[in-house]
Protein backbone atom coordinates (compact mmCIF):
# COMPACT_ATOMS: atom_id res chain seq x y z
CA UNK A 1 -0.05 21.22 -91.90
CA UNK A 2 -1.45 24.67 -92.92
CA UNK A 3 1.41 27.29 -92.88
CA UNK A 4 -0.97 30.18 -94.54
CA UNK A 5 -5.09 30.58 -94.28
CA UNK A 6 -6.54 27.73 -97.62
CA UNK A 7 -3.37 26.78 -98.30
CA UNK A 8 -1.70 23.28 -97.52
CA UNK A 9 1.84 22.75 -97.32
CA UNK A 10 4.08 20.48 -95.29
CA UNK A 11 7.29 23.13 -96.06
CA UNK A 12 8.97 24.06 -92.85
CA UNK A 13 6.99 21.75 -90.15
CA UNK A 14 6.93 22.90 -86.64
CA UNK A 15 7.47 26.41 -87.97
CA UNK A 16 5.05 28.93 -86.21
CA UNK A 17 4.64 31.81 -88.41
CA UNK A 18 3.65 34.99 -86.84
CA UNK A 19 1.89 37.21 -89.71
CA UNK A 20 1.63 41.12 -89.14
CA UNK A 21 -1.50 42.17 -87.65
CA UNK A 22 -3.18 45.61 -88.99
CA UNK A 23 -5.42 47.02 -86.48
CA UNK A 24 -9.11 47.75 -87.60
CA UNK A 25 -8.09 45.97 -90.78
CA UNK A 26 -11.90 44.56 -90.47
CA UNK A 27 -13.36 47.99 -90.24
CA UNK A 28 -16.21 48.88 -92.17
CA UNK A 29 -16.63 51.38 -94.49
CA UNK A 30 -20.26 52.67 -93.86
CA UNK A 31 -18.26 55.81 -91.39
CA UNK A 32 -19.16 54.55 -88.14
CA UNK A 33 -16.30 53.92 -85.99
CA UNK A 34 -14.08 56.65 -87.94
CA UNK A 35 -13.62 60.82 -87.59
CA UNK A 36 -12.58 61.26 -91.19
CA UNK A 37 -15.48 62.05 -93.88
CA UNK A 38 -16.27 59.96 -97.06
CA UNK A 39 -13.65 60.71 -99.85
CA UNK A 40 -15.52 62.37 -102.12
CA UNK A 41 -13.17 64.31 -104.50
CA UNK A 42 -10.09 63.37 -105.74
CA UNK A 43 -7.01 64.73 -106.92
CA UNK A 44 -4.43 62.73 -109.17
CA UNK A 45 -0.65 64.70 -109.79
CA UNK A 46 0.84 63.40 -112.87
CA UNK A 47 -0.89 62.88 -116.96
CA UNK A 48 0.99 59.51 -117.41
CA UNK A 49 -0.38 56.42 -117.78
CA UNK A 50 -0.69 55.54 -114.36
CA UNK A 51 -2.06 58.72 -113.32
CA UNK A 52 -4.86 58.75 -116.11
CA UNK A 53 -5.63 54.91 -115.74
CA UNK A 54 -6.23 56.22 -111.77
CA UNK A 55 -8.24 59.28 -112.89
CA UNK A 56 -10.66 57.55 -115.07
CA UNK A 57 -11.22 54.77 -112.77
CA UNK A 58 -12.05 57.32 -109.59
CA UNK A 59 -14.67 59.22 -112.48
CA UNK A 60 -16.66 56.21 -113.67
CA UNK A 61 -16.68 55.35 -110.14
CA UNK A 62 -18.99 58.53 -109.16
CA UNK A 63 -16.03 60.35 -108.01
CA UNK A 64 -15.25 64.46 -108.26
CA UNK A 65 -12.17 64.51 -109.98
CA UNK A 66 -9.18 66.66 -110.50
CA UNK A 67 -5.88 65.68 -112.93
CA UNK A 68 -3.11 67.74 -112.98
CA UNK A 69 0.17 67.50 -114.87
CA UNK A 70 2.61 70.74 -115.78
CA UNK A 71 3.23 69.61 -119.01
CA UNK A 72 0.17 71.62 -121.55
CA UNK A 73 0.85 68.27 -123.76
CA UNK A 74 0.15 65.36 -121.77
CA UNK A 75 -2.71 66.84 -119.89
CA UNK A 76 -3.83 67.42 -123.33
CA UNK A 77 -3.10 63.71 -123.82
CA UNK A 78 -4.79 62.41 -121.24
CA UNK A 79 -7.89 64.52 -121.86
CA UNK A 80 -8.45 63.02 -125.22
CA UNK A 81 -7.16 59.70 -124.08
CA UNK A 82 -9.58 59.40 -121.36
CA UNK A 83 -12.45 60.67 -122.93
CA UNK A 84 -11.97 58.17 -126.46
CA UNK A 85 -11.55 55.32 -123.88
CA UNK A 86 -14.46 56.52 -121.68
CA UNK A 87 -16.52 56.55 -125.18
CA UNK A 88 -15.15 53.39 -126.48
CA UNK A 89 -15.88 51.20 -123.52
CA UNK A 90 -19.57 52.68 -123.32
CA UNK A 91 -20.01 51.23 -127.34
CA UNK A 92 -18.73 48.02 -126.09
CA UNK A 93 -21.26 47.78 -123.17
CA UNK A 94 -18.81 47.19 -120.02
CA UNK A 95 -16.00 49.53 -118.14
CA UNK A 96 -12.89 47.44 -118.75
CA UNK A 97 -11.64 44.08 -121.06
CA UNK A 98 -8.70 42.50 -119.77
CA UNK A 99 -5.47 42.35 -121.68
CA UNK A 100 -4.28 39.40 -119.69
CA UNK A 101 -5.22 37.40 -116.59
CA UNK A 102 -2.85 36.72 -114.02
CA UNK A 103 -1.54 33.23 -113.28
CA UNK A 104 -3.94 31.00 -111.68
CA UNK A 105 -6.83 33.84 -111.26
CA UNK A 106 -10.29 32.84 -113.00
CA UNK A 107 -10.94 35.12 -116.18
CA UNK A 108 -14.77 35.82 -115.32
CA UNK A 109 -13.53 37.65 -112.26
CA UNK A 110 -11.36 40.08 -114.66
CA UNK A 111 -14.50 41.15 -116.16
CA UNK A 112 -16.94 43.71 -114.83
CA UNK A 113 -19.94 43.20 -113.94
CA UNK A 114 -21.46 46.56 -114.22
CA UNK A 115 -21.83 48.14 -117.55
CA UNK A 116 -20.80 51.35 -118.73
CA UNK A 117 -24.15 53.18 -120.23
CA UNK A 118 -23.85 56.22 -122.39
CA UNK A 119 -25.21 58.31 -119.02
CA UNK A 120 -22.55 57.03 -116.85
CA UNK A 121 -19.70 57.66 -119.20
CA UNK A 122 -21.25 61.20 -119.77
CA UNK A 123 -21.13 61.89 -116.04
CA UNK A 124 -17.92 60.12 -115.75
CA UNK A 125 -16.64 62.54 -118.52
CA UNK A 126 -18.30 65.41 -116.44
CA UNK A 127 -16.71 64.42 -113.11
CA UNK A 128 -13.36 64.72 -114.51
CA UNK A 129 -11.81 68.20 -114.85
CA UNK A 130 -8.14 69.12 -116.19
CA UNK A 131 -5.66 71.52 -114.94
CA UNK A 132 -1.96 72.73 -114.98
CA UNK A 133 -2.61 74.43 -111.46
CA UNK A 134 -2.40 72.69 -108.35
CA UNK A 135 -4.27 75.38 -106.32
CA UNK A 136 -7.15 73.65 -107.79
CA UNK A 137 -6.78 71.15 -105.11
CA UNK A 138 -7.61 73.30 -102.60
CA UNK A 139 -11.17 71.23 -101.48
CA UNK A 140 -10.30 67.65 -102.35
CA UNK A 141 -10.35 65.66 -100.09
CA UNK A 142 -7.32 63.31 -101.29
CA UNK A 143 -4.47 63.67 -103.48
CA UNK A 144 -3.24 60.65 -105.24
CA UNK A 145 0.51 61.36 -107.07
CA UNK A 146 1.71 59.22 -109.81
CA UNK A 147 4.81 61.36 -110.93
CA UNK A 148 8.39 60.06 -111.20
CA UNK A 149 9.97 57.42 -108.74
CA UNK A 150 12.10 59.77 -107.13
CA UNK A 151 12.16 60.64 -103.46
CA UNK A 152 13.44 64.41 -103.72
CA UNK A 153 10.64 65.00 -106.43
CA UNK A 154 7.88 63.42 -104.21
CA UNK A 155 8.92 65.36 -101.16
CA UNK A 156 8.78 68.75 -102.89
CA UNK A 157 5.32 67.82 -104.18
CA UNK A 158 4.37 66.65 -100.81
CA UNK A 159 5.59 70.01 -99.10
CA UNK A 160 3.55 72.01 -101.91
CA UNK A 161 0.63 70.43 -101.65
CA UNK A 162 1.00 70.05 -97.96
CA UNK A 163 0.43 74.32 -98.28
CA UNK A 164 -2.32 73.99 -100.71
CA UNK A 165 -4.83 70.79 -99.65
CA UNK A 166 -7.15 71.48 -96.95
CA UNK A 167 -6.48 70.67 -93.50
CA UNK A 168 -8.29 67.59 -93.22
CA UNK A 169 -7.12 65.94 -97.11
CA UNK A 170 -4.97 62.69 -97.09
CA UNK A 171 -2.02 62.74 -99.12
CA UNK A 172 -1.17 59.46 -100.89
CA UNK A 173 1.75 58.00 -102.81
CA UNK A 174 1.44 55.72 -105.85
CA UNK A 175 5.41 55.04 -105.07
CA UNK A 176 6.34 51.39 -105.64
CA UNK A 177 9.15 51.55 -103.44
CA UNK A 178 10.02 54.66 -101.74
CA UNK A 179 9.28 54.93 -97.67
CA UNK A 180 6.14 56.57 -97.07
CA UNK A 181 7.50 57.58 -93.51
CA UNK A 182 10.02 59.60 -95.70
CA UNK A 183 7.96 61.26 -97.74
CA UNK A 184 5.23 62.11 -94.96
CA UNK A 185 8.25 64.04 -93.15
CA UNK A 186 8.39 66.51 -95.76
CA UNK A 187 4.88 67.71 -94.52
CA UNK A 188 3.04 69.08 -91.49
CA UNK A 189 0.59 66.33 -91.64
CA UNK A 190 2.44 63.09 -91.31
CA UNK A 191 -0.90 61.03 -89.53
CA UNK A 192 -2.45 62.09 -93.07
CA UNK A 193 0.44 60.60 -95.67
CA UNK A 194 -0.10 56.88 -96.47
CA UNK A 195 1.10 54.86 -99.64
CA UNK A 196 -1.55 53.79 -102.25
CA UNK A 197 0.50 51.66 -104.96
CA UNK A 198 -2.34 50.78 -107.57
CA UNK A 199 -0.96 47.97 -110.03
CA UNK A 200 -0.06 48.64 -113.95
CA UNK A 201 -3.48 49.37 -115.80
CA UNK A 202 -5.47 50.81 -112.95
CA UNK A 203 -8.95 50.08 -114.24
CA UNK A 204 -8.08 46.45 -114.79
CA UNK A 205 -5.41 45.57 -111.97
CA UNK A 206 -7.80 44.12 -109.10
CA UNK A 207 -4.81 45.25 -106.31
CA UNK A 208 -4.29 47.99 -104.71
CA UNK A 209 -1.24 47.60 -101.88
CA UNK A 210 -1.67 50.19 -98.86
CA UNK A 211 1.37 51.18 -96.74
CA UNK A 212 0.97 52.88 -93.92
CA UNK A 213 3.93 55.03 -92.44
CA UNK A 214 5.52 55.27 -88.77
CA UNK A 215 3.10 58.00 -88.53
CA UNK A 216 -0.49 57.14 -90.46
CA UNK A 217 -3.48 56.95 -88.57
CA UNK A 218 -6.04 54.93 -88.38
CA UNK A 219 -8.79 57.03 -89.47
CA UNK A 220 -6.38 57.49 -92.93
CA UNK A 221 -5.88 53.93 -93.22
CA UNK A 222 -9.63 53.03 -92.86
CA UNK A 223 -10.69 56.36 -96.05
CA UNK A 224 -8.44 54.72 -97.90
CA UNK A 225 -8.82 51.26 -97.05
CA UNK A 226 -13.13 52.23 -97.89
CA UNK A 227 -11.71 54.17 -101.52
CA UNK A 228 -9.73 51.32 -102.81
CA UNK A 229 -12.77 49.04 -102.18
CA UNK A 230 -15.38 51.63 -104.10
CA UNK A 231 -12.98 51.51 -107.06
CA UNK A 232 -13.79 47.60 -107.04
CA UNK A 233 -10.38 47.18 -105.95
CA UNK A 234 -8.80 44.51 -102.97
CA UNK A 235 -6.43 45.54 -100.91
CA UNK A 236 -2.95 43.78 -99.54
CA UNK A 237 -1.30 45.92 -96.28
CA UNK A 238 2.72 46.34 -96.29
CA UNK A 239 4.53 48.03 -93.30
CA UNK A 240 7.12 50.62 -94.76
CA UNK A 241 10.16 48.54 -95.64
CA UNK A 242 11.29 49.10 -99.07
CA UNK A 243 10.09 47.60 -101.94
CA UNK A 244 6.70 46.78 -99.84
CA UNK A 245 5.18 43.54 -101.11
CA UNK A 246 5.15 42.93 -104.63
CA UNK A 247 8.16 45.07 -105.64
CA UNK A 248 10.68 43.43 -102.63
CA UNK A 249 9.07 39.62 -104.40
CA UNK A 250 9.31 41.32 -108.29
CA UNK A 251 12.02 42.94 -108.69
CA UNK A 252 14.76 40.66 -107.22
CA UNK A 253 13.39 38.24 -109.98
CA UNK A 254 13.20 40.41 -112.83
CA UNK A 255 17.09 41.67 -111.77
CA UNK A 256 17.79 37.58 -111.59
CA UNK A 257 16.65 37.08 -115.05
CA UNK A 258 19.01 40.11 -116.57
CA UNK A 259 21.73 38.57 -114.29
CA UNK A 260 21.12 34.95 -116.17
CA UNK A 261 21.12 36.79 -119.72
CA UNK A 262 24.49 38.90 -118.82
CA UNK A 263 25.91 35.47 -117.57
CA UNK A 264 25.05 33.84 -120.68
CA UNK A 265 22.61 31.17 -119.04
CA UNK A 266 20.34 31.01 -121.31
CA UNK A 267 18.71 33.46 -124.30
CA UNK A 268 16.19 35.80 -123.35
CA UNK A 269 13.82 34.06 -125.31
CA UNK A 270 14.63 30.82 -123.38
CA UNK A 271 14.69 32.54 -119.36
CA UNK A 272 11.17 34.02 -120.14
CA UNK A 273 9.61 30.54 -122.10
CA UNK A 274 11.00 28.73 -118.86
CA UNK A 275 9.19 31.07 -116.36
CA UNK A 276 6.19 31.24 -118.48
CA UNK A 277 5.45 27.60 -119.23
CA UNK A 278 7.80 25.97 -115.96
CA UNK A 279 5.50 28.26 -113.38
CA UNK A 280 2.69 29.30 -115.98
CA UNK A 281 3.71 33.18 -115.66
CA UNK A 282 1.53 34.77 -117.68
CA UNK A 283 5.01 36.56 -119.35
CA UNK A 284 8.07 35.99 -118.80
CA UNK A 285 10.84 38.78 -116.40
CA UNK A 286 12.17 40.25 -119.30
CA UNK A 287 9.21 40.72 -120.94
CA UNK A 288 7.64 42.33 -118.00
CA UNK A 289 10.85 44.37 -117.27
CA UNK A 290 10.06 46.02 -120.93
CA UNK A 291 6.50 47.07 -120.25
CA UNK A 292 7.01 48.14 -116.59
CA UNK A 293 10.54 50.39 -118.17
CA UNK A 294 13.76 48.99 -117.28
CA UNK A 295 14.16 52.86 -115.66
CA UNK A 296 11.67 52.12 -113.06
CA UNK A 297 13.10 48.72 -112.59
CA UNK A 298 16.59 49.52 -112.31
CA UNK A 299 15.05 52.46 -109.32
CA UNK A 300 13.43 50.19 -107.34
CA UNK A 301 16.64 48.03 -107.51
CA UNK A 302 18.73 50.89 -106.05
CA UNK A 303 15.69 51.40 -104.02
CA UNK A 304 15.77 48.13 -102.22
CA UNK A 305 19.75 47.93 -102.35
CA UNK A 306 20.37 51.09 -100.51
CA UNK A 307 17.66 50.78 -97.98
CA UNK A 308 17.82 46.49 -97.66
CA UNK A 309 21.55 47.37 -97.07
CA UNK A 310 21.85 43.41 -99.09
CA UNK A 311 24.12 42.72 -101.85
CA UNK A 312 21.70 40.60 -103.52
CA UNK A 313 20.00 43.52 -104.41
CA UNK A 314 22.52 45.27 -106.17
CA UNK A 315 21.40 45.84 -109.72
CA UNK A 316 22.43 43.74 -112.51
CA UNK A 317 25.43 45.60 -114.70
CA UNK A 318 23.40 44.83 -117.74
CA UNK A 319 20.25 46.62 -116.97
CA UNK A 320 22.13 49.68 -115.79
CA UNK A 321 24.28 49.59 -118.92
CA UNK A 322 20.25 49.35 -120.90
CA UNK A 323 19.57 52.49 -118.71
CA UNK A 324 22.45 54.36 -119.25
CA UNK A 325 21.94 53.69 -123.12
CA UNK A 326 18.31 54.73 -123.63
CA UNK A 327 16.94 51.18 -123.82
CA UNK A 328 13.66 51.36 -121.03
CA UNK A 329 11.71 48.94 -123.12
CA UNK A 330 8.57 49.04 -124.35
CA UNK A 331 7.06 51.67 -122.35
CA UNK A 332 9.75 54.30 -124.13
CA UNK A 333 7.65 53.54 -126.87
CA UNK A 334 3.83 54.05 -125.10
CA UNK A 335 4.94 57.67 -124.45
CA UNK A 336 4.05 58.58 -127.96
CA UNK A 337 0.58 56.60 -128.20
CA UNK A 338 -2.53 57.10 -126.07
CA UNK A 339 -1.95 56.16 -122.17
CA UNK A 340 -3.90 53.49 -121.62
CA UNK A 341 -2.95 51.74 -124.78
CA UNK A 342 -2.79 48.57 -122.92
CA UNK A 343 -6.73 48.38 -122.54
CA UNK A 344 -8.14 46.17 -125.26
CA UNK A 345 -11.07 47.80 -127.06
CA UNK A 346 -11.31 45.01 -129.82
């Protein structure tokens, strides 16, 4: 029997499974159908790594863009970062070279196809403009923010910017976890507040996973929906239940694997050996947990636990106790080198 579309399984026969239907999920994106204009600007909230990685990839996509972060220093970072990597990837010939492909995907399709010539990377270096000020905003016509996993700070931001955006810009969330319905309640434009969770790198991660709030309109769905695709980027759709898709699937896993290490199972070595060669994971939970930050981790755990209302989601003891101690991994250690370290330029 066929329980999901190309795949064949005989799990669970005589099951009916009802999948969630997204209306205009076929829409195009040529603006026919729709009342919202093409996105042409952008603005990104937040220097980091996953801000920058977004920045650069809406700029060498022909996009007006506008990065903010409060901090003189990493804006200054991310300046320099973007524009070495900008100038390094137009000496190797092509936009982006993976760092690894995920399990079971075909390498070729981790490559670009378009090449990155010395013109594009000067206008993609053009396109992109820096600033501590977030009145700068003021004509985008989307704000993307990739600041801290915390629901108060993202609600604050929201509010300002709901006071500073024009009336007609779409405010999105890179959250991995936090309710988008939530966060759209902090401003006076709820049908305009939609989740856009762009995977760890930006310009290499093919996913982008859309959630749309209580509140989110169609016409917001379907600009965002059409700017994910003119990054080069497919989409997945979540409804707004915590954790979404790949986080409420991830994280439990990752928070097993630190349960089996704190039980004594197995070595850590061993747990992520027998994920990576037993279900050919291209790395193993714990090894993941240290690039991701076993901070973010352990807040999508509480994340999940608080709003799943499910003991199985209570975090592990030993990756708070990590937390508590300083111990986030390896991305502790990427806040002192250039933020898109994990882009291959060899």
């Amino acid at each position: 029997m066929t329980l999901f579309s190309g795949i064949k399984s005989e799990i669970l026969p005589g099951v009916k499974l009802s999948p969630i239907r997204h209306k205009n999920r076929q829409s195009s994106c040529d603006g026919g159908g729709g009342h919202m204009a093409e996105i042409r600007s952008v603005g990104v909230v937040g220097g980091g790594q996953m801000g920058s990685g977004i920045a650069q990839l809406a700029a060498v996509n022909g996009l007006e863009v506008w990065l903010h972060d409060s901090d003189p220093t990493a804006l200054s970072k991310a300046h320099q970062s973007i524009s070495s990597t900008i100038q390094s990837l137009v000496s190797k010939g092509r936009l982006t070279k993976v760092l690894f492909v995920p399990v079971l995907a075909d390498p070729l399709d981790f490559l670009t196809d378009n090449f990155l010539t010395k013109e594009k990377g000067a206008e993609a270096v053009r396109m992109l403009k820096y600033t501590s000020s977030l009145e700068d905003f003021g004509s985008v016509d989307i704000v993307i923010e990739a600041i801290v996993e915390s629901e108060e700070v993202k609600k604050k931001l929201f509010t300002l910017l709901d006071s500073i955006v024009k009336e007609s810009a779409i405010l999105a969330s890179n959250t991995s976890s936090i309710s988008i319905t939530r966060l759209a309640s902090a401003t006076s434009r709820p049908t305009q507040v939609i989740g856009m969770h762009f995977m760890n790198p930006p310009p290499i991660m093919k996913l982008v996973e859309i959630i749309r709030g209580a509140n989110t309109s169609e016409d917001t769905f379907n600009a965002t929906k059409c700017l994910a695709e003119r990054l080069g980027k497919k989409i997945v759709c979540s409804q707004d239940f915590s954790g979404f898709i790949i986080n409420r699937i991830l994280m439990p896993m990752i928070n097993e694997a630190f349960h089996a290490l704190y039980t004594g199972v197995a070595t850590k070595e061993d747990i992520d050996a027998g994920m990576k060669l037993g279900t050919n994971h291209p790395m193993g939970p714990l090894e993941l947990a240290d690039h991701i930050g076993l901070d973010v981790c352990l807040s999508i755990m509480k994340v999940l636990h608080a709003g799943l209302g499910d003991s199985k989601y209570a975090p592990c003891p030993l990756l708070v106790q990590y937390v508590d101690a300083g111990r986030l991994g390896r991305k502790k250690e990427l806040d002192d080198i250039e933020a898109m370290s994990f882009i291959s330029l060899n």
